[in-house]
Each structure stands twice: as structure tokens, then as C-alpha cells.
PDB file of N, CA and C in Angstrom:
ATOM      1  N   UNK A   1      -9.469 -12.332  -0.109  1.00  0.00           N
ATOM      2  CA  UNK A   1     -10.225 -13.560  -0.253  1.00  0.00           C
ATOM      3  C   UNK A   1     -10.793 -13.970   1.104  1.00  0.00           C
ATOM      4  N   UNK A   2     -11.983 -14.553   1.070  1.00  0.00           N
ATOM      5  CA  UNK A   2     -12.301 -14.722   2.369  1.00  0.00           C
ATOM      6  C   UNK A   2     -11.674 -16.226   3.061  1.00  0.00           C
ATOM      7  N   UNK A   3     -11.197 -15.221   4.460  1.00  0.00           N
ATOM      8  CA  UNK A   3     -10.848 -16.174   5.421  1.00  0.00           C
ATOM      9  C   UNK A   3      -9.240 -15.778   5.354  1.00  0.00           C
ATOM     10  N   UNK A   4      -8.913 -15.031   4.450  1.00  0.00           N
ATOM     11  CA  UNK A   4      -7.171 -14.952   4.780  1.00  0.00           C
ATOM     12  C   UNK A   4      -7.180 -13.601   5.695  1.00  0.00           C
ATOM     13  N   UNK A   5      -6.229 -13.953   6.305  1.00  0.00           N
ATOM     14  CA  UNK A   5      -5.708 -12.363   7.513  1.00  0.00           C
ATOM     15  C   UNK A   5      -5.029 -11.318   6.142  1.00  0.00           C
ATOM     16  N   UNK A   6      -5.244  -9.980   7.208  1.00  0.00           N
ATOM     17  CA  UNK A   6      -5.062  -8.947   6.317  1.00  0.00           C
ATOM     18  C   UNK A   6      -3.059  -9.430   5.936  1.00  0.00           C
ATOM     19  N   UNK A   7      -2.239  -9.664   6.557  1.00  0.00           N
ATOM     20  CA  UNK A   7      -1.055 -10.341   6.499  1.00  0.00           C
ATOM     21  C   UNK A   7      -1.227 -11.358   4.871  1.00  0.00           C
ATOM     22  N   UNK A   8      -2.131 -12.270   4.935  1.00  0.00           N
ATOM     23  CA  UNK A   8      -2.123 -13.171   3.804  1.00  0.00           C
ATOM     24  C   UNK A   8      -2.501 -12.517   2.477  1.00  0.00           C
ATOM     25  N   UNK A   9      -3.454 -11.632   2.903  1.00  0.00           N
ATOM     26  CA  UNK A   9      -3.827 -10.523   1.962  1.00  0.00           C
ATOM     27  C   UNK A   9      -3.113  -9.721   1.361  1.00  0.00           C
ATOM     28  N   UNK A  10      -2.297  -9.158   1.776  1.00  0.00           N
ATOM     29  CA  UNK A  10      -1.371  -8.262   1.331  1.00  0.00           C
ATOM     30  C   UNK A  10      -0.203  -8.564  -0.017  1.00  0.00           C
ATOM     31  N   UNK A  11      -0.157 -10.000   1.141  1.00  0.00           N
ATOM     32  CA  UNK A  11       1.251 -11.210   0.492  1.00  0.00           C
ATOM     33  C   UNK A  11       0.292 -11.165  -0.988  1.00  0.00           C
ATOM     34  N   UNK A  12      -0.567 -11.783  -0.998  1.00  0.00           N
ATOM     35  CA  UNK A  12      -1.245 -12.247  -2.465  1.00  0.00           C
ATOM     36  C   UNK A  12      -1.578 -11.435  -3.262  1.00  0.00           C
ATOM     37  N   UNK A  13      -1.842  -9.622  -2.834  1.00  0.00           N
ATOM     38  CA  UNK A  13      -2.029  -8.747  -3.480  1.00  0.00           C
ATOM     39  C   UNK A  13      -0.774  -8.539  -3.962  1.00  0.00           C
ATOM     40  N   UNK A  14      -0.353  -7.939  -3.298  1.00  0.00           N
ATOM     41  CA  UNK A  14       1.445  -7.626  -3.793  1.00  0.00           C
ATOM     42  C   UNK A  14       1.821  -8.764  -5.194  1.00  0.00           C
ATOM     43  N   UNK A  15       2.209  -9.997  -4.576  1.00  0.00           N
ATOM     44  CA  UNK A  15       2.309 -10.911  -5.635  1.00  0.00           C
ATOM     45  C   UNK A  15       1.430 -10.702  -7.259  1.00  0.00           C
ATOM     46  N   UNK A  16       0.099 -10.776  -7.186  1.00  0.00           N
ATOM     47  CA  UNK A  16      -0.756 -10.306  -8.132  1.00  0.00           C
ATOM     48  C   UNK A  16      -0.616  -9.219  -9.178  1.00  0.00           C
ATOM     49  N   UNK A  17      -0.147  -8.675  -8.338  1.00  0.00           N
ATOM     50  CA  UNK A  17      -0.159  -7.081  -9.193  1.00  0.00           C
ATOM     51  C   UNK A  17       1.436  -6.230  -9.252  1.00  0.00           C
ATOM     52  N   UNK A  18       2.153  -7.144  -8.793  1.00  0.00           N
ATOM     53  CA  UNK A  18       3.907  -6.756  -8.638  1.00  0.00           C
ATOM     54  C   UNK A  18       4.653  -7.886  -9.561  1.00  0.00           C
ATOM     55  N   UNK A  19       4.300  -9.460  -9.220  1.00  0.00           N
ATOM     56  CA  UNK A  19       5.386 -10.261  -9.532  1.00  0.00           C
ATOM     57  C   UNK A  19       6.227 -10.369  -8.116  1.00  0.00           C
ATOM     58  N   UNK A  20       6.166  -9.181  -7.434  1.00  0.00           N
ATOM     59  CA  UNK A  20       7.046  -9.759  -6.021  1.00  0.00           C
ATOM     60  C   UNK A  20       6.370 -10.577  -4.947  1.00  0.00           C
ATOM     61  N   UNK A  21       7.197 -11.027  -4.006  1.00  0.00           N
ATOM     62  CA  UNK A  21       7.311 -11.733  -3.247  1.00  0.00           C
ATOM     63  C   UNK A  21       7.689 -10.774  -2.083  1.00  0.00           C
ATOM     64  N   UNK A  22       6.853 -11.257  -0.852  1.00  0.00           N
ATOM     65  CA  UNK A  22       7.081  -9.801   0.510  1.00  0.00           C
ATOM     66  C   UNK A  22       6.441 -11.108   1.585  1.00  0.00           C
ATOM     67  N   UNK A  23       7.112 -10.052   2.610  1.00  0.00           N
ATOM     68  CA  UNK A  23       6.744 -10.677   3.979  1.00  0.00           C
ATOM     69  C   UNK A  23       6.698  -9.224   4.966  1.00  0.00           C
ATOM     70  N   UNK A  24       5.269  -9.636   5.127  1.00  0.00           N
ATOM     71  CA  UNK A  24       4.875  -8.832   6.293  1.00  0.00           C
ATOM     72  C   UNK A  24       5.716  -8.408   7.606  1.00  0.00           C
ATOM     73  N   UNK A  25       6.357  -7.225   7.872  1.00  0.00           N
ATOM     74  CA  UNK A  25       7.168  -7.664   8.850  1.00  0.00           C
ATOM     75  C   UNK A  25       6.340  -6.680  10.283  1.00  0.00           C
ATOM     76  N   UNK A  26       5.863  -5.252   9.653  1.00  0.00           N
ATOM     77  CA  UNK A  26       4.958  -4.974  11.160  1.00  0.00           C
ATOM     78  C   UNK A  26       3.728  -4.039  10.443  1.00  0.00           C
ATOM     79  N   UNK A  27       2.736  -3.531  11.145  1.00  0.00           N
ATOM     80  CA  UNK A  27       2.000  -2.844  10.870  1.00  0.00           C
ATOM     81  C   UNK A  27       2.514  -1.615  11.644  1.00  0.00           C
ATOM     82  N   UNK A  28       2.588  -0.420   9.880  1.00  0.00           N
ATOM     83  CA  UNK A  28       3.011   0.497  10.681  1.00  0.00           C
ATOM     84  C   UNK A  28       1.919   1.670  10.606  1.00  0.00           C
ATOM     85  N   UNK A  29       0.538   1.409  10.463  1.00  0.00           N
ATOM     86  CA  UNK A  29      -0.312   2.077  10.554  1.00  0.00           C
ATOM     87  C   UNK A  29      -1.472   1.543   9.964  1.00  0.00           C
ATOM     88  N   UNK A  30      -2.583   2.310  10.646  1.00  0.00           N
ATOM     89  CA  UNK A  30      -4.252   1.984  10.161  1.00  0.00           C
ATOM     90  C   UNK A  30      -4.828   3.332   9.941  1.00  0.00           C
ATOM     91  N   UNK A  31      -5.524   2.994   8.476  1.00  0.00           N
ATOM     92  CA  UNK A  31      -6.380   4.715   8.117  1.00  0.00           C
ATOM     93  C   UNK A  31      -7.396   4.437   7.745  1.00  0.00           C
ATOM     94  N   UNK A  32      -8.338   5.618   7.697  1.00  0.00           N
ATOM     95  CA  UNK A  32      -9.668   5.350   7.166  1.00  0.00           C
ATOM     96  C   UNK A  32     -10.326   6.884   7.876  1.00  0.00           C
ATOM     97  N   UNK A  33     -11.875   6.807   7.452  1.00  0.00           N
ATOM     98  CA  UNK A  33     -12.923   8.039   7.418  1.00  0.00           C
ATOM     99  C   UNK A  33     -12.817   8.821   6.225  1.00  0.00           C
ATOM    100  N   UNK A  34     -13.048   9.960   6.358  1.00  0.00           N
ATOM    101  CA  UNK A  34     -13.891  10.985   5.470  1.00  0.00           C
ATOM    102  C   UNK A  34     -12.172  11.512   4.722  1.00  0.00           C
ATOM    103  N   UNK A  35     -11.101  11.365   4.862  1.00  0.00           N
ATOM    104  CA  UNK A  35      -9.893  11.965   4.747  1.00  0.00           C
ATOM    105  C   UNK A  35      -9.606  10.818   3.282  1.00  0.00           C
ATOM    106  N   UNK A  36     -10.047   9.649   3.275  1.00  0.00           N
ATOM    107  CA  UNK A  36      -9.480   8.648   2.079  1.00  0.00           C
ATOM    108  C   UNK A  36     -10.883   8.528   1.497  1.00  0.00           C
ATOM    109  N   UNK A  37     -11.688   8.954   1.498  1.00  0.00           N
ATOM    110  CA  UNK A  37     -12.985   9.223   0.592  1.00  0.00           C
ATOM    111  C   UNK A  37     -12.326   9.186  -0.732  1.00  0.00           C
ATOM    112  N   UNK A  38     -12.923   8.454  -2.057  1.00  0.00           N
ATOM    113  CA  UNK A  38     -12.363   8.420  -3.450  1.00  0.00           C
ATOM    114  C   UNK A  38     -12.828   8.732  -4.736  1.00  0.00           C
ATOM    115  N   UNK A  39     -12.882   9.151  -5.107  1.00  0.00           N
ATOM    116  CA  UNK A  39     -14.474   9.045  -6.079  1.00  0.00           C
ATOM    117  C   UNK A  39     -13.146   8.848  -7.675  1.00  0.00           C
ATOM    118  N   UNK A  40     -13.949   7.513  -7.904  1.00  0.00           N
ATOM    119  CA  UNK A  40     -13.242   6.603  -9.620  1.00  0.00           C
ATOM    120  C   UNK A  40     -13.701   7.912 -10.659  1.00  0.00           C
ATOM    121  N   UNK A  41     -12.994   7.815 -11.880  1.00  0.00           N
ATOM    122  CA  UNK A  41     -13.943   8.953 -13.159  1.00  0.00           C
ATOM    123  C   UNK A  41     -14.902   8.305 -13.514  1.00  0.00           C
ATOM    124  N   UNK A  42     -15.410   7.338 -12.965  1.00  0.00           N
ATOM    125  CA  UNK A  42     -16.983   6.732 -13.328  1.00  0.00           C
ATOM    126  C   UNK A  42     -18.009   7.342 -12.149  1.00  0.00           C
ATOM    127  N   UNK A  43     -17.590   7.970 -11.334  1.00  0.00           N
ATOM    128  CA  UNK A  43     -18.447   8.424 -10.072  1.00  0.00           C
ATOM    129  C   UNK A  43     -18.768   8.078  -8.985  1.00  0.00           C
ATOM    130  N   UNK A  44     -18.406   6.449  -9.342  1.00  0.00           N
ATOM    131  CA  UNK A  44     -18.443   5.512  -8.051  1.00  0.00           C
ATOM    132  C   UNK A  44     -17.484   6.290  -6.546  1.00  0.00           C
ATOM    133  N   UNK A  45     -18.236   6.122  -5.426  1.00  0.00           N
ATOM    134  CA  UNK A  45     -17.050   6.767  -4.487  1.00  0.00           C
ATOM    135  C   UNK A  45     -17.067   5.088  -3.777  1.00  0.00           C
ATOM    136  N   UNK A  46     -15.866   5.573  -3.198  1.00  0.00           N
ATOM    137  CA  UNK A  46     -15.274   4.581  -2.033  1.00  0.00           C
ATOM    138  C   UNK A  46     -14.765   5.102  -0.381  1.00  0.00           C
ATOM    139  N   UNK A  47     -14.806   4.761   0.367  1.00  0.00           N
ATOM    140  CA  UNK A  47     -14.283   5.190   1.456  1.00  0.00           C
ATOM    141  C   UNK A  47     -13.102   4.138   2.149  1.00  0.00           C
ATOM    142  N   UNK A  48     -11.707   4.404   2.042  1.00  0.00           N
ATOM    143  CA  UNK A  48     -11.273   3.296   2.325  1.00  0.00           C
ATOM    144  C   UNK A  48     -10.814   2.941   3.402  1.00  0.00           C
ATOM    145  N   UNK A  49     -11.040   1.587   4.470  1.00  0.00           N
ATOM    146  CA  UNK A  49      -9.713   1.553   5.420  1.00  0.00           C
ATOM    147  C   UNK A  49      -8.750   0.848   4.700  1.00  0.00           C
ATOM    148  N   UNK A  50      -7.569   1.387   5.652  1.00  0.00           N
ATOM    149  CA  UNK A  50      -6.080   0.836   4.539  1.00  0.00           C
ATOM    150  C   UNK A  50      -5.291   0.648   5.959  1.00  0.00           C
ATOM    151  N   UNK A  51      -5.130  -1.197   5.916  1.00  0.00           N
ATOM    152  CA  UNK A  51      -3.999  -1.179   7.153  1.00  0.00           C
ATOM    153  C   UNK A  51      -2.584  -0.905   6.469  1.00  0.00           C
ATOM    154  N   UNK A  52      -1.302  -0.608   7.106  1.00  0.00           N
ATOM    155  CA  UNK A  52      -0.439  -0.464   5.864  1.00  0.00           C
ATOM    156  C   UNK A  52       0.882  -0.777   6.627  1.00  0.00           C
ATOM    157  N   UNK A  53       1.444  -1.626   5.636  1.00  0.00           N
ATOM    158  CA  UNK A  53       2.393  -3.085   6.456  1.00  0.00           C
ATOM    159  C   UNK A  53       3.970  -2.283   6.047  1.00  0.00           C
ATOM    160  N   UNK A  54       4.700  -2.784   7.306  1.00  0.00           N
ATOM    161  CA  UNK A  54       5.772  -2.710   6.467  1.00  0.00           C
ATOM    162  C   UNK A  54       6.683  -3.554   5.959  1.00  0.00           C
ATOM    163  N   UNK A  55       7.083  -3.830   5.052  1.00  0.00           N
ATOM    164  CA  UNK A  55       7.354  -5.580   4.067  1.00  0.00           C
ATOM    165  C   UNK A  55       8.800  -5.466   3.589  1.00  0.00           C
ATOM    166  N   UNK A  56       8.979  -6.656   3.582  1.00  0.00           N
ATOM    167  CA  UNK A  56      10.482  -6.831   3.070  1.00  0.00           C
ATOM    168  C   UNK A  56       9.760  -8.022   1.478  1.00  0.00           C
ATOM    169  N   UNK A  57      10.684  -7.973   1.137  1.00  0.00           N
ATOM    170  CA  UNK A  57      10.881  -8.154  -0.322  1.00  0.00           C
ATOM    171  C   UNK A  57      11.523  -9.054  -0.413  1.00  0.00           C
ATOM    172  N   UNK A  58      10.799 -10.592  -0.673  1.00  0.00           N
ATOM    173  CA  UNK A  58      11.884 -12.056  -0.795  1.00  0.00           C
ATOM    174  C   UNK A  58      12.055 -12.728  -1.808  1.00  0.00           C
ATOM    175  N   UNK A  59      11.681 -12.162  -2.558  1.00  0.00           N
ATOM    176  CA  UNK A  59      11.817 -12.992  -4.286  1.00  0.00           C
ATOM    177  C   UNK A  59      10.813 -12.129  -5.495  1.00  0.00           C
ATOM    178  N   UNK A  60      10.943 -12.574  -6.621  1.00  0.00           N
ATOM    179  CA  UNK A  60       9.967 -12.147  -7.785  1.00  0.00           C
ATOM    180  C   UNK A  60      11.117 -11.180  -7.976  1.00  0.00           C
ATOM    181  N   UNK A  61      10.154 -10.170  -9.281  1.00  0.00           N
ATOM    182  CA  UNK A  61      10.817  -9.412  -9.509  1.00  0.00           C
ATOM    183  C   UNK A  61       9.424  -8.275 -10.107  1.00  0.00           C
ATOM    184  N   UNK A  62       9.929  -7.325 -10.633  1.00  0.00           N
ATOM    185  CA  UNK A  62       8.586  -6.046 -11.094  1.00  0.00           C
ATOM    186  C   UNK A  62       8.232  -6.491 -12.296  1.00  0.00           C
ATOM    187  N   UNK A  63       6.729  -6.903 -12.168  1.00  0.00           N
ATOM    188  CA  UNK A  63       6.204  -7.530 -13.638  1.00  0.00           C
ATOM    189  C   UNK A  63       4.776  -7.274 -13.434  1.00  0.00           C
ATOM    190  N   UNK A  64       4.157  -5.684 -14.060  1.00  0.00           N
ATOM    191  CA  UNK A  64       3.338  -5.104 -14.310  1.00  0.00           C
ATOM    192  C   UNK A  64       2.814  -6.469 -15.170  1.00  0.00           C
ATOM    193  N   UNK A  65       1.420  -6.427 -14.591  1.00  0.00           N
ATOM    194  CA  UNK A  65       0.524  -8.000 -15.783  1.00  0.00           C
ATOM    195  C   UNK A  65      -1.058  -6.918 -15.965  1.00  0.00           C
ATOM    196  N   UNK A  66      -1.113  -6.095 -16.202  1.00  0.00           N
ATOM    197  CA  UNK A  66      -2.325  -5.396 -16.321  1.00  0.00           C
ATOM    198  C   UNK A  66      -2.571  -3.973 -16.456  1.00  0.00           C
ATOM    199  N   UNK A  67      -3.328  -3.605 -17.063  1.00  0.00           N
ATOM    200  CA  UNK A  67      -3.555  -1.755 -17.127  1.00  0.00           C
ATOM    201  C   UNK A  67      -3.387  -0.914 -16.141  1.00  0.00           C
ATOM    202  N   UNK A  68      -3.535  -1.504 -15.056  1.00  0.00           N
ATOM    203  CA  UNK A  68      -3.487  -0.646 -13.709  1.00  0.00           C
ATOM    204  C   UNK A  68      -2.649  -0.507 -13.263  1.00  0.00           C
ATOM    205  N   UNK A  69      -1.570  -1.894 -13.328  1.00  0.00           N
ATOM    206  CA  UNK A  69      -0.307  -1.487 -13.059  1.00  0.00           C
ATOM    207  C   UNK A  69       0.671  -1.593 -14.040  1.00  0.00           C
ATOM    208  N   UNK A  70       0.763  -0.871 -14.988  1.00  0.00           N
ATOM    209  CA  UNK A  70       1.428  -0.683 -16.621  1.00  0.00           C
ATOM    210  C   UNK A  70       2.756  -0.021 -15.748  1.00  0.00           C
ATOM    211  N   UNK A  71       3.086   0.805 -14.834  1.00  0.00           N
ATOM    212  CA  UNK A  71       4.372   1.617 -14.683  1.00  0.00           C
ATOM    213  C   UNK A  71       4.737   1.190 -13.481  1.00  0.00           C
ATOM    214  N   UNK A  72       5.221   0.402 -13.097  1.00  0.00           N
ATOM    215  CA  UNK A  72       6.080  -0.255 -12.168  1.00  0.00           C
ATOM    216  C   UNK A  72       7.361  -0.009 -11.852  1.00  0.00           C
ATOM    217  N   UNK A  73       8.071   1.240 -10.526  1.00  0.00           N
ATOM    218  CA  UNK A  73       8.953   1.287  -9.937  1.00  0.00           C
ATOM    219  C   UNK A  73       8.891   1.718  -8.860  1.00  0.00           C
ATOM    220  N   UNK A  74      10.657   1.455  -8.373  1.00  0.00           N
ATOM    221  CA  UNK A  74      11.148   2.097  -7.231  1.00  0.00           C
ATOM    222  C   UNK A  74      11.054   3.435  -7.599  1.00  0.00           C
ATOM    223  N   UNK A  75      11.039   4.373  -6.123  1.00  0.00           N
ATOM    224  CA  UNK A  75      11.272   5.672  -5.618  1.00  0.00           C
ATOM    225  C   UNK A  75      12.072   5.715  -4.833  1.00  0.00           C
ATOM    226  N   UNK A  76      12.649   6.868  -4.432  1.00  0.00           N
ATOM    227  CA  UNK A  76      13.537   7.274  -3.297  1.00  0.00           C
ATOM    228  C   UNK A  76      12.378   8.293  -2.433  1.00  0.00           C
ATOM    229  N   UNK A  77      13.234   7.812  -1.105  1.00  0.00           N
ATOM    230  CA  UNK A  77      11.978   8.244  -0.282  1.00  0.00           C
ATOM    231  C   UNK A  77      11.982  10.286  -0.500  1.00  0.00           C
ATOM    232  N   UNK A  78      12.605  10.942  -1.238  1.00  0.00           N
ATOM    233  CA  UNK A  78      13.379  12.208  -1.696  1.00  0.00           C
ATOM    234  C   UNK A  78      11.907  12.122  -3.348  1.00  0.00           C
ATOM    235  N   UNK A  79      11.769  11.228  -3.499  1.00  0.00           N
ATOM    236  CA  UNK A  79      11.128  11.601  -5.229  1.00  0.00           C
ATOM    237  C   UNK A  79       9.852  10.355  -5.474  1.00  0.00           C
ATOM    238  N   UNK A  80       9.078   9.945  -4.137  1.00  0.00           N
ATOM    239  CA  UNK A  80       8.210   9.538  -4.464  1.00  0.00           C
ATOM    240  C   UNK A  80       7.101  10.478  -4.619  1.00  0.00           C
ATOM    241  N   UNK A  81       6.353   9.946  -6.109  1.00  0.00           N
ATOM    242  CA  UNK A  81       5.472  10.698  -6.687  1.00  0.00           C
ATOM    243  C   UNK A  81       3.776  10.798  -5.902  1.00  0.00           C
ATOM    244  N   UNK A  82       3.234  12.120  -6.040  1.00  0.00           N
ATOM    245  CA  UNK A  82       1.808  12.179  -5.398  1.00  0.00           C
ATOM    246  C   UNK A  82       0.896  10.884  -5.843  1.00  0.00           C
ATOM    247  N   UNK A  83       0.420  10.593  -4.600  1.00  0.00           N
ATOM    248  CA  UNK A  83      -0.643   9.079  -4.463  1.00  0.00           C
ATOM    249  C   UNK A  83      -1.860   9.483  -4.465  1.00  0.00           C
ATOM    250  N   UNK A  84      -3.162   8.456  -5.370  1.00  0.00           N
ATOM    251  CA  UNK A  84      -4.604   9.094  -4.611  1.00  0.00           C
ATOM    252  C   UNK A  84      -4.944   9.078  -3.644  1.00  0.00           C
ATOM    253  N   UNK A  85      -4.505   7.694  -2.626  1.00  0.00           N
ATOM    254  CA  UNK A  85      -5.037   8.056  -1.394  1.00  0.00           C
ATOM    255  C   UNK A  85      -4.198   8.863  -0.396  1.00  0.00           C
ATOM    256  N   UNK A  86      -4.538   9.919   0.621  1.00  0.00           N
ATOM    257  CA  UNK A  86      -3.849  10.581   1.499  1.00  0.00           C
ATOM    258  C   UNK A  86      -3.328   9.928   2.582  1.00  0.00           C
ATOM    259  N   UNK A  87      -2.184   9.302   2.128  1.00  0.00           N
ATOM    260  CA  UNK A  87      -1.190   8.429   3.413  1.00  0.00           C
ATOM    261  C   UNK A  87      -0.113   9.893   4.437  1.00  0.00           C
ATOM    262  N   UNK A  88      -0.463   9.704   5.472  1.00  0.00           N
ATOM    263  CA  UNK A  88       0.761  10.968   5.903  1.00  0.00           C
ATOM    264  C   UNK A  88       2.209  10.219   5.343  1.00  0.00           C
ATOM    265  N   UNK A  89       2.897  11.287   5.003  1.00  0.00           N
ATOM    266  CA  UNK A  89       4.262  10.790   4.626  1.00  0.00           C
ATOM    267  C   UNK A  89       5.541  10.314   5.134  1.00  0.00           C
ATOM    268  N   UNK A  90       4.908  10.278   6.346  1.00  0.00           N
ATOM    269  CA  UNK A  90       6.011   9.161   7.249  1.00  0.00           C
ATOM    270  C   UNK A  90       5.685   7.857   7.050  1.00  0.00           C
ATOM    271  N   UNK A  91       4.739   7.317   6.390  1.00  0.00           N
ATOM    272  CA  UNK A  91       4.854   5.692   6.313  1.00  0.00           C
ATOM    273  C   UNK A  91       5.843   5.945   5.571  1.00  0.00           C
ATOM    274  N   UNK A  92       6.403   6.819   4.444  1.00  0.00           N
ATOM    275  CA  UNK A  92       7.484   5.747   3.586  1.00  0.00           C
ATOM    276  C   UNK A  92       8.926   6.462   4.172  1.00  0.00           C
ATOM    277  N   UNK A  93       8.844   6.943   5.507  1.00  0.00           N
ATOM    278  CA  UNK A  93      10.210   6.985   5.838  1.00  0.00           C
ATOM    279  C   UNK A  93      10.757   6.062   6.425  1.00  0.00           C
ATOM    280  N   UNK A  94      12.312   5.716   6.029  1.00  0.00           N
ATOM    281  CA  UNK A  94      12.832   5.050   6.666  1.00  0.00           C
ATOM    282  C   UNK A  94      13.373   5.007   8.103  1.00  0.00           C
ATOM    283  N   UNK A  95      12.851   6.552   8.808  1.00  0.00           N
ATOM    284  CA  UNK A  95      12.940   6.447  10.286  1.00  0.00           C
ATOM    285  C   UNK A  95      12.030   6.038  11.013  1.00  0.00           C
ATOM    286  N   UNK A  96      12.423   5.117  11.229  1.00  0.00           N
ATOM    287  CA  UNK A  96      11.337   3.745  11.845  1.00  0.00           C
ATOM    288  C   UNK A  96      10.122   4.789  13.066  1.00  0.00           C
ATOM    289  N   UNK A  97      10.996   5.806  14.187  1.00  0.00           N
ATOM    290  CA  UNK A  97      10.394   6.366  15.257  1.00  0.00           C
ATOM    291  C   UNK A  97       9.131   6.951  14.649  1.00  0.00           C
ATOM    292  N   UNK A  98       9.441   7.599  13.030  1.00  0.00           N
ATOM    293  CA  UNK A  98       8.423   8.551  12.768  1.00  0.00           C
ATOM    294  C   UNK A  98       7.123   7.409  12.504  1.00  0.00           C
ATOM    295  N   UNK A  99       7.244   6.775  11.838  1.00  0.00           N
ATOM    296  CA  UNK A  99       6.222   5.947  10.904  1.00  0.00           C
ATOM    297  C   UNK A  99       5.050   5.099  11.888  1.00  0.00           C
ATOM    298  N   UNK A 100       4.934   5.108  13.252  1.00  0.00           N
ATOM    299  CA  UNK A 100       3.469   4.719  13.899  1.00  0.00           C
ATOM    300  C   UNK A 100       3.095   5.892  13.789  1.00  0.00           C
ATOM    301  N   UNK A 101       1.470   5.839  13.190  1.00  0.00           N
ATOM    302  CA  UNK A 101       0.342   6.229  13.452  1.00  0.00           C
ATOM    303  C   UNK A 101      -1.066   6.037  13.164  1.00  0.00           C
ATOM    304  N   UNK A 102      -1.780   6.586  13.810  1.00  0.00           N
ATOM    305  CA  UNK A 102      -3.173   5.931  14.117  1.00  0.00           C
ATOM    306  C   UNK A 102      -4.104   7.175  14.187  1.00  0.00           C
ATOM    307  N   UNK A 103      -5.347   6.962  12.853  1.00  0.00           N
ATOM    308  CA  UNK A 103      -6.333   8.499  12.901  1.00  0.00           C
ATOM    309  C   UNK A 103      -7.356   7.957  13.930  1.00  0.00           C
ATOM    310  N   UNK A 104      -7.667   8.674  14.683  1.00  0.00           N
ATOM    311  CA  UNK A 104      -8.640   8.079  15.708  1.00  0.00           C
ATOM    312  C   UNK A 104      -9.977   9.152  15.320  1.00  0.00           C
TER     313      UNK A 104
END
């Protein structure tokens, strides 16, 4: 929405489309260029930047409210399933050392 920080953004997305409740706690990376290029089955492409936070979890609970997000869960960082966009797979480790990085 305009005028909220990517921080406020996140909070209200999450909420929206989870039912949870999060707090921004750091940024553990920024992506974007020709590598997250998207193309929808309607043909539309997208190119995305994606800052990508790492959040703690303060209330709500998992309450899919829409088609897009109909399957709502946890993973273990061992059995999370392939994503469309290409995140390297240290954002979802829990070893904090691995998880900065930055595509320049």
C-alpha cells in the first residue's frame, strides 16, 4: 500500500493471506534480475524484486481465506517443497551465518 515500509508490508501481507501475525526481525536478503523472471499460465511475465525478512510469529493462526492460498503449512527445513521463485536455499536455514546474501 502506498506509503508503508517494506517492514509494514510484509506484516499486512502475511496477515492477509496467513491469518498470522509476524514481526519483522532482520532482512536476511534482497533478490531480483533475469534469475526471478515469471511468466503466470496467462503469459503475463513479471520480474521480481523480493526483499526477504526474517519474522517471528506473534499471534493468529493458519487460515487460508482464498484460492491461492487453499494449502497452508509448516515445513521442516529437511522437506520444504520446490517454490516458483528461485530463492537460494539458505534463506530457510536456520544457520543464521549461512542466510546473508545479496545478487549484485
Amino acid at each position: 500500500m502506498a506509503g508503508e515500509t517494506p517492514a509494514q508490508g510484509i506484516m499486512r501481507e502475511v496477515k492477509e493471506e496467513t491469518g498470522l501475525m509476524i514481526r519483522p526481525e532482520r532482512i536476511i536478503g534482497i533478490y531480483g534480475g533475469e534469475e526471478y523472471r515469471y511468466t503466470y499460465g496467462n503469459g503475463h511475465q513479471v520480474e521480481y524484486i523480493s526483499i526477504v525478512f526474517d519474522c517471528k510469529v506473534i499471534g493468529g493462526e493458519l487460515s487460508p481465506n482464498n484460492e491461492e492460498m487453499k494449502e497452508l503449512q509448516y515445513f521442516s527445513e529437511e522437506h520444504i517443497p520446490p517454490m516458483a521463485n528461485r530463492y537460494p536455499g539458505t534463506i530457510f536455514t536456520s544457520k543464521q551465518d549461512n542466510r546473508t546474501h545479496f545478487d549484485v
